[in-house]
PDB file of N, CA and C in Angstrom:
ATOM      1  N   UNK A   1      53.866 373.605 224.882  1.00  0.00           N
ATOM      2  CA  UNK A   1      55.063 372.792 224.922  1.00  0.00           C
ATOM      3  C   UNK A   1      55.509 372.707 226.388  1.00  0.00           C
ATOM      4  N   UNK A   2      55.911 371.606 226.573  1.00  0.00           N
ATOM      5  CA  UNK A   2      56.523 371.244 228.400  1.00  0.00           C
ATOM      6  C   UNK A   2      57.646 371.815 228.323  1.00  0.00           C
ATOM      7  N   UNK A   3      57.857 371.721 229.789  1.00  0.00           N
ATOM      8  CA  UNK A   3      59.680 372.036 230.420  1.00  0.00           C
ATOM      9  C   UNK A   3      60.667 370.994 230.005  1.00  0.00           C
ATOM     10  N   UNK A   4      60.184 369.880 228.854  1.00  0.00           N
ATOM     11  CA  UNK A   4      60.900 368.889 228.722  1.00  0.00           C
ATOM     12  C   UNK A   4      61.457 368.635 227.385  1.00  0.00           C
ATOM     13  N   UNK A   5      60.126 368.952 226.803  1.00  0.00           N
ATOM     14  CA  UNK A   5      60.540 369.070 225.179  1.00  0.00           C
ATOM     15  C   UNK A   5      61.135 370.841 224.795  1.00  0.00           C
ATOM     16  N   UNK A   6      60.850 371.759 225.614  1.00  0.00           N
ATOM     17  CA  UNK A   6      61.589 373.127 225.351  1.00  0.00           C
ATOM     18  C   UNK A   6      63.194 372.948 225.730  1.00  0.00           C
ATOM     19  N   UNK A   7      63.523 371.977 226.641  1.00  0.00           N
ATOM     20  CA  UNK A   7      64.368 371.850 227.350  1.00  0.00           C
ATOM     21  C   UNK A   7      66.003 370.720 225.762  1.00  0.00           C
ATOM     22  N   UNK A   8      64.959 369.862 225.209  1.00  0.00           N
ATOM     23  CA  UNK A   8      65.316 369.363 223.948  1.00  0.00           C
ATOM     24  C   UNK A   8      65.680 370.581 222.689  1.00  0.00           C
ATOM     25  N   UNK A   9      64.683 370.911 222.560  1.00  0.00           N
ATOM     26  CA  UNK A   9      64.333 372.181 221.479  1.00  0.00           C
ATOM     27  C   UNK A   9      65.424 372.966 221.822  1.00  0.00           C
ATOM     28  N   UNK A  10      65.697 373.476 223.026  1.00  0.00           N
ATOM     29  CA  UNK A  10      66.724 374.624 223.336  1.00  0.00           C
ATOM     30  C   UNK A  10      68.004 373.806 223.185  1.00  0.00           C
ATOM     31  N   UNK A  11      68.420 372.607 223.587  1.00  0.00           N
ATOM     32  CA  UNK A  11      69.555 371.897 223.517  1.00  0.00           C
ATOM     33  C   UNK A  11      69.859 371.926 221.637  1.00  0.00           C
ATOM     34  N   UNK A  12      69.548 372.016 221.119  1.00  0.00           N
ATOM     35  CA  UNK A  12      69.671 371.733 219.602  1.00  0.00           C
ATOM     36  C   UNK A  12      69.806 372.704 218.987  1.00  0.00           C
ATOM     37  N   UNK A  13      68.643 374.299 219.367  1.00  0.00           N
ATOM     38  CA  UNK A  13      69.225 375.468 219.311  1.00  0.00           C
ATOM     39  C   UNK A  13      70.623 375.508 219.550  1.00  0.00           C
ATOM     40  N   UNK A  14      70.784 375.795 221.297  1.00  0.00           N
ATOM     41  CA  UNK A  14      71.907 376.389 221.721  1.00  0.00           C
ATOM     42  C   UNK A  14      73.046 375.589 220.354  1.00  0.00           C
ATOM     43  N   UNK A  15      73.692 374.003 220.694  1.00  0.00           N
ATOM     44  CA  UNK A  15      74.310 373.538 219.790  1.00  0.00           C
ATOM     45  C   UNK A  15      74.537 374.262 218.337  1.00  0.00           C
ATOM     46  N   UNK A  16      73.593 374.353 217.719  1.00  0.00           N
ATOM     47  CA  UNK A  16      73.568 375.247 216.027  1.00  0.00           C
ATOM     48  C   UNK A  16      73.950 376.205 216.233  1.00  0.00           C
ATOM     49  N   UNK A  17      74.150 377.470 217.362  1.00  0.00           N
ATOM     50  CA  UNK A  17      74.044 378.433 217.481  1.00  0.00           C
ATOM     51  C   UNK A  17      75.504 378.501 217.996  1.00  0.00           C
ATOM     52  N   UNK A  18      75.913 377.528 219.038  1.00  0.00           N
ATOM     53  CA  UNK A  18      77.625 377.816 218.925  1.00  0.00           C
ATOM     54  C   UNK A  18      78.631 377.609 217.681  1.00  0.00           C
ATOM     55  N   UNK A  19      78.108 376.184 217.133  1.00  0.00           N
ATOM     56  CA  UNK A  19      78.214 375.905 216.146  1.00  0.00           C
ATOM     57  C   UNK A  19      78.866 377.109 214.946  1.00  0.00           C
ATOM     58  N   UNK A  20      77.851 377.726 214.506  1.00  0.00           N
ATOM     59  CA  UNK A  20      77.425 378.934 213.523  1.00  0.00           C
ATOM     60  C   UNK A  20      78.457 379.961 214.481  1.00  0.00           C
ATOM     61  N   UNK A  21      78.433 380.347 215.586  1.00  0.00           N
ATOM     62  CA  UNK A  21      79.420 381.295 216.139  1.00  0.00           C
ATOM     63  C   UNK A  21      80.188 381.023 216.400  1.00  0.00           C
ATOM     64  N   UNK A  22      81.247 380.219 216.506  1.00  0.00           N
ATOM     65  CA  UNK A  22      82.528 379.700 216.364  1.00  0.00           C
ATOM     66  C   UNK A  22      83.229 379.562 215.117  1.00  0.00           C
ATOM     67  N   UNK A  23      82.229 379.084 213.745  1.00  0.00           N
ATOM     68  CA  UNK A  23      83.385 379.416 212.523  1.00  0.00           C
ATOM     69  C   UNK A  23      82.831 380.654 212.734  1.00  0.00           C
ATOM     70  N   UNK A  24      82.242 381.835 212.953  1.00  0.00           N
ATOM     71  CA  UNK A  24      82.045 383.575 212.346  1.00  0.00           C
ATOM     72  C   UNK A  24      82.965 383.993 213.509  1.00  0.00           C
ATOM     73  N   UNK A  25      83.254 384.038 214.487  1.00  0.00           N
ATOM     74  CA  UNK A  25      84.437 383.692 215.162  1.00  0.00           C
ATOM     75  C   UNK A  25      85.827 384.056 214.812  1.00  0.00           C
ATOM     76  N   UNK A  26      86.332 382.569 214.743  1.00  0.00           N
ATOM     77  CA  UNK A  26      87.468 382.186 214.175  1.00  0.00           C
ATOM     78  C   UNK A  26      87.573 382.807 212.792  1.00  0.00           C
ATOM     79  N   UNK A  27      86.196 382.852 211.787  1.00  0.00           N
ATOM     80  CA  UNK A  27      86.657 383.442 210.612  1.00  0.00           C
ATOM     81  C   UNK A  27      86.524 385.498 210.657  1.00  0.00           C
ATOM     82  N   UNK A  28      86.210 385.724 211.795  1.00  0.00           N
ATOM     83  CA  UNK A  28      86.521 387.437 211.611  1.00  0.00           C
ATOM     84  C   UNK A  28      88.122 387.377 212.494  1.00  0.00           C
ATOM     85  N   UNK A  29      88.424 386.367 213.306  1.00  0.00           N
ATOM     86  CA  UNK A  29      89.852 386.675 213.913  1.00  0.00           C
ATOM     87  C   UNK A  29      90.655 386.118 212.438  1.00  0.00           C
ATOM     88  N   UNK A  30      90.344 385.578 212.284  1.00  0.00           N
ATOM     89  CA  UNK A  30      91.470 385.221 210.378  1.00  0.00           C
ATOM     90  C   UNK A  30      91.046 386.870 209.449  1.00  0.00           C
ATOM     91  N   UNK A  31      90.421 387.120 209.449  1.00  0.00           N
ATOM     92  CA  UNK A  31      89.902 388.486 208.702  1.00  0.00           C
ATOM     93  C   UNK A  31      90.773 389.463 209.010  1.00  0.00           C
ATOM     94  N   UNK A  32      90.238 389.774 210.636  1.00  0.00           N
ATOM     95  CA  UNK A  32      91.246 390.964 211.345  1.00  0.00           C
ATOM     96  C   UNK A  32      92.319 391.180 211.776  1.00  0.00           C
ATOM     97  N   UNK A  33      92.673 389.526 212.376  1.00  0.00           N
ATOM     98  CA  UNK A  33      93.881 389.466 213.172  1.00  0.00           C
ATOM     99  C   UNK A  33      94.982 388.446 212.171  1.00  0.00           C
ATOM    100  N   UNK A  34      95.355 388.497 211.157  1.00  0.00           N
ATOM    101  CA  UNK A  34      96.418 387.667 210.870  1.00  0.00           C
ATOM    102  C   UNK A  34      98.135 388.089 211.457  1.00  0.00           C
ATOM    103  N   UNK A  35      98.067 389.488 211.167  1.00  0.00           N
ATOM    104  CA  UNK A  35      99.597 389.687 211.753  1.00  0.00           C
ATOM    105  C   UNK A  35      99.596 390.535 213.244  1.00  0.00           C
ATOM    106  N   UNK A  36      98.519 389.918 214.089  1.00  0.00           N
ATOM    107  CA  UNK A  36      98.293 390.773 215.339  1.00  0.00           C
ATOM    108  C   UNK A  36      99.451 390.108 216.364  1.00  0.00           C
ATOM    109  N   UNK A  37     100.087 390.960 217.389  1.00  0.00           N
ATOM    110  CA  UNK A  37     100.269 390.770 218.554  1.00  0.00           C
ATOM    111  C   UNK A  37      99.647 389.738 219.308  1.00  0.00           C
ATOM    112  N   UNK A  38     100.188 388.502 219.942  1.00  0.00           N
ATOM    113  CA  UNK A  38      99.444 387.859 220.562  1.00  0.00           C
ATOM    114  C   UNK A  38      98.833 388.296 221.635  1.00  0.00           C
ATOM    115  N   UNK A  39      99.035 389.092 222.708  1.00  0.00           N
ATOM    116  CA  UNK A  39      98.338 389.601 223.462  1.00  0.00           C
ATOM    117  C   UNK A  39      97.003 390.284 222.997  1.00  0.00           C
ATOM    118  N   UNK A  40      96.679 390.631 221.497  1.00  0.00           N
ATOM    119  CA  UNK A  40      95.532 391.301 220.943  1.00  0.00           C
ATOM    120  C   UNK A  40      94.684 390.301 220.948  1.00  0.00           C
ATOM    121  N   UNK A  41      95.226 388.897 219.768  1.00  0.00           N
ATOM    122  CA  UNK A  41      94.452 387.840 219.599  1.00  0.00           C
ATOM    123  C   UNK A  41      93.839 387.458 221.194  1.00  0.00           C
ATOM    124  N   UNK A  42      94.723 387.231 222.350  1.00  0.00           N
ATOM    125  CA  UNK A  42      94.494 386.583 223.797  1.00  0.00           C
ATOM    126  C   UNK A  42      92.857 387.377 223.939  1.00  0.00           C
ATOM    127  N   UNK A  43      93.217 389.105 223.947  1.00  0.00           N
ATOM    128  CA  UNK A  43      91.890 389.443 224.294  1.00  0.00           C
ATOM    129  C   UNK A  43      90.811 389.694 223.228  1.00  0.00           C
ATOM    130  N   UNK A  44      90.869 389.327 222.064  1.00  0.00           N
ATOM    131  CA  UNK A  44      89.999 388.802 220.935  1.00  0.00           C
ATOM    132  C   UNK A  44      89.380 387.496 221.550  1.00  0.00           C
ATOM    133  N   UNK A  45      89.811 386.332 221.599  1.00  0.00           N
ATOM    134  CA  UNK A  45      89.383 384.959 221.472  1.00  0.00           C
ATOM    135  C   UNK A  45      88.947 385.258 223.205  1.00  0.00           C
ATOM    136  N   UNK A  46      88.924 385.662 224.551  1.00  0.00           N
ATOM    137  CA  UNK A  46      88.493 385.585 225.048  1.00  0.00           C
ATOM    138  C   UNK A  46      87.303 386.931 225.733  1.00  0.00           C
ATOM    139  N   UNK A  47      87.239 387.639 224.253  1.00  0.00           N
ATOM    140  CA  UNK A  47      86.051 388.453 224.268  1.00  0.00           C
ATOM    141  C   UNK A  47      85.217 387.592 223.674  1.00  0.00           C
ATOM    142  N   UNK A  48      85.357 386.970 222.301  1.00  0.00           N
ATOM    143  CA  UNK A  48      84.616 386.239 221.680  1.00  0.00           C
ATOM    144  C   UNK A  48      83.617 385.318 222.408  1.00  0.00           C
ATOM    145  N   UNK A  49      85.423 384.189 223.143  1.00  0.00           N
ATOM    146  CA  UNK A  49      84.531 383.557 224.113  1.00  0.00           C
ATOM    147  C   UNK A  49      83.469 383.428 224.864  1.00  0.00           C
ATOM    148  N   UNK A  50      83.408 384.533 225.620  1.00  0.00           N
ATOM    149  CA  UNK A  50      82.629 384.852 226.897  1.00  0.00           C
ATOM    150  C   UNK A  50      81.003 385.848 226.216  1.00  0.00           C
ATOM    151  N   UNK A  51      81.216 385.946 224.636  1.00  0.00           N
ATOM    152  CA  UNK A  51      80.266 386.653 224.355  1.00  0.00           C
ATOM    153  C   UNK A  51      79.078 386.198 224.091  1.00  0.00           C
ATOM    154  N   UNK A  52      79.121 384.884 223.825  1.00  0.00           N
ATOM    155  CA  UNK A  52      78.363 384.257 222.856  1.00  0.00           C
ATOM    156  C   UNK A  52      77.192 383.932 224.260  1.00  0.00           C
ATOM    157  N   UNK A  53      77.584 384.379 225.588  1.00  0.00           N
ATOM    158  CA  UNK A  53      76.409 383.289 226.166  1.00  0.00           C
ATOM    159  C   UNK A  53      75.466 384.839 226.282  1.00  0.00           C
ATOM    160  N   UNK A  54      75.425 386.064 226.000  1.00  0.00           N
ATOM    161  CA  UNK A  54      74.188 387.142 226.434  1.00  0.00           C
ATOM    162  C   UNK A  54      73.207 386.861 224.779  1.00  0.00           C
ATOM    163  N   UNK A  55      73.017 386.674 224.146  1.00  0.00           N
ATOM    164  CA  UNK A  55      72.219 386.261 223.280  1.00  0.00           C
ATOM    165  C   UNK A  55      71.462 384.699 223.675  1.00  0.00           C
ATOM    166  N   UNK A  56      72.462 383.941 224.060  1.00  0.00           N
ATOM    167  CA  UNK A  56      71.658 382.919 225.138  1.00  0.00           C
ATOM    168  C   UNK A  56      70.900 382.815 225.715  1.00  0.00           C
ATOM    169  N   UNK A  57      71.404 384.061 226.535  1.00  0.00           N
ATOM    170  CA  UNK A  57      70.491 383.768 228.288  1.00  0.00           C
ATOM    171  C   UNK A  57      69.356 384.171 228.386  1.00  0.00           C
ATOM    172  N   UNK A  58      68.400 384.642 227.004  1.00  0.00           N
ATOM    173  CA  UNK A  58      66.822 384.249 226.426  1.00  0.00           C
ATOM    174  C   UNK A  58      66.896 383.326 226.122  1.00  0.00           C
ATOM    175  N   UNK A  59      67.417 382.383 225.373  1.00  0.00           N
ATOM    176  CA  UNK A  59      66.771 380.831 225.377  1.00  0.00           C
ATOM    177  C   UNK A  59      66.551 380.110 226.721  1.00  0.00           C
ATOM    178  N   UNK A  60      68.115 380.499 227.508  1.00  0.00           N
ATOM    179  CA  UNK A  60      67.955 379.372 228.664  1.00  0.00           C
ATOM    180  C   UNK A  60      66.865 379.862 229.627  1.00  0.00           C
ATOM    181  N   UNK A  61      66.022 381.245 229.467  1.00  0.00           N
ATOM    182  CA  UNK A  61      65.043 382.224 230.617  1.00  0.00           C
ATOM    183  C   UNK A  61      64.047 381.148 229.301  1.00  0.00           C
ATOM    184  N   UNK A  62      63.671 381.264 228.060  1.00  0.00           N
ATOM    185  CA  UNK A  62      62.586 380.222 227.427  1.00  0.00           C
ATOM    186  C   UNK A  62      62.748 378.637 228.127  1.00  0.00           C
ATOM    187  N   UNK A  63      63.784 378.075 228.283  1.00  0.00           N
ATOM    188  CA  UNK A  63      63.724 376.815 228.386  1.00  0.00           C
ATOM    189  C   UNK A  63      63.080 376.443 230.123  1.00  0.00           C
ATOM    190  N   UNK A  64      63.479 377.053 230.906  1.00  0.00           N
ATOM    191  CA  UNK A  64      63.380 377.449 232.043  1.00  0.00           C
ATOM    192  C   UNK A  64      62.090 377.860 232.697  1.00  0.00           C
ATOM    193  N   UNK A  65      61.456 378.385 231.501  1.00  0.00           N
ATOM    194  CA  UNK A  65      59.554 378.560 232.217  1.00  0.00           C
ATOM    195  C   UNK A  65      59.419 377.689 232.275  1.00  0.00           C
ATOM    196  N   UNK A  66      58.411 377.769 233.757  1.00  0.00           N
ATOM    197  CA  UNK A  66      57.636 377.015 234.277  1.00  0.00           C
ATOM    198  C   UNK A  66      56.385 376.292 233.189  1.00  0.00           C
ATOM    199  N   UNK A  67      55.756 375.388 233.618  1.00  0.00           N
ATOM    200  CA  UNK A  67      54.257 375.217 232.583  1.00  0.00           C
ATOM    201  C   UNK A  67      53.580 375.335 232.794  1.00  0.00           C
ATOM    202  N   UNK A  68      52.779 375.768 231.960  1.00  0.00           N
ATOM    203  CA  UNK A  68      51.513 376.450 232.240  1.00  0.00           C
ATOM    204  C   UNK A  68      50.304 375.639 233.114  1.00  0.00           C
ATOM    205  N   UNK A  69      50.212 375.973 234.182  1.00  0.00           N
ATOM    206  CA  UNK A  69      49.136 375.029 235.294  1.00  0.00           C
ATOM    207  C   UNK A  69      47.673 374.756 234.175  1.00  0.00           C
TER     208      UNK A  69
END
């Protein structure tokens, strides 16, 4: 497979994959946090945030090889 069509392939991944982690997300902060402190939720939703890209950053190191000479 090229750097072009992995580059497609990973775009459609990544998408499904925020997708899918944004309602599991939002639905464990509805789970855990209904009567929280907003300052708890603040550093909930921007742990969440910032988490989702280290499970990533193997696709984008896949999308990113070179091709094979």
């Amino acid at each position: 497979m090229n750097m072009r069509m992995r580059k497609l392939v990973g775009l459609f991944i990544l998408l499904t994959w925020l997708g899918i982690y944004c309602i599991f997300a939002v639905g464990l902060a509805v789970l855990i946090l209904p009567n929280a402190h907003w300052f708890v939720e603040l550093l909930y939703y921007a742990t969440a945030g910032m988490a989702w890209i280290f499970p990533v950053r193997y696709l984008f190191v896949w999308m990113n090889r070179p091709d094979p000479a």
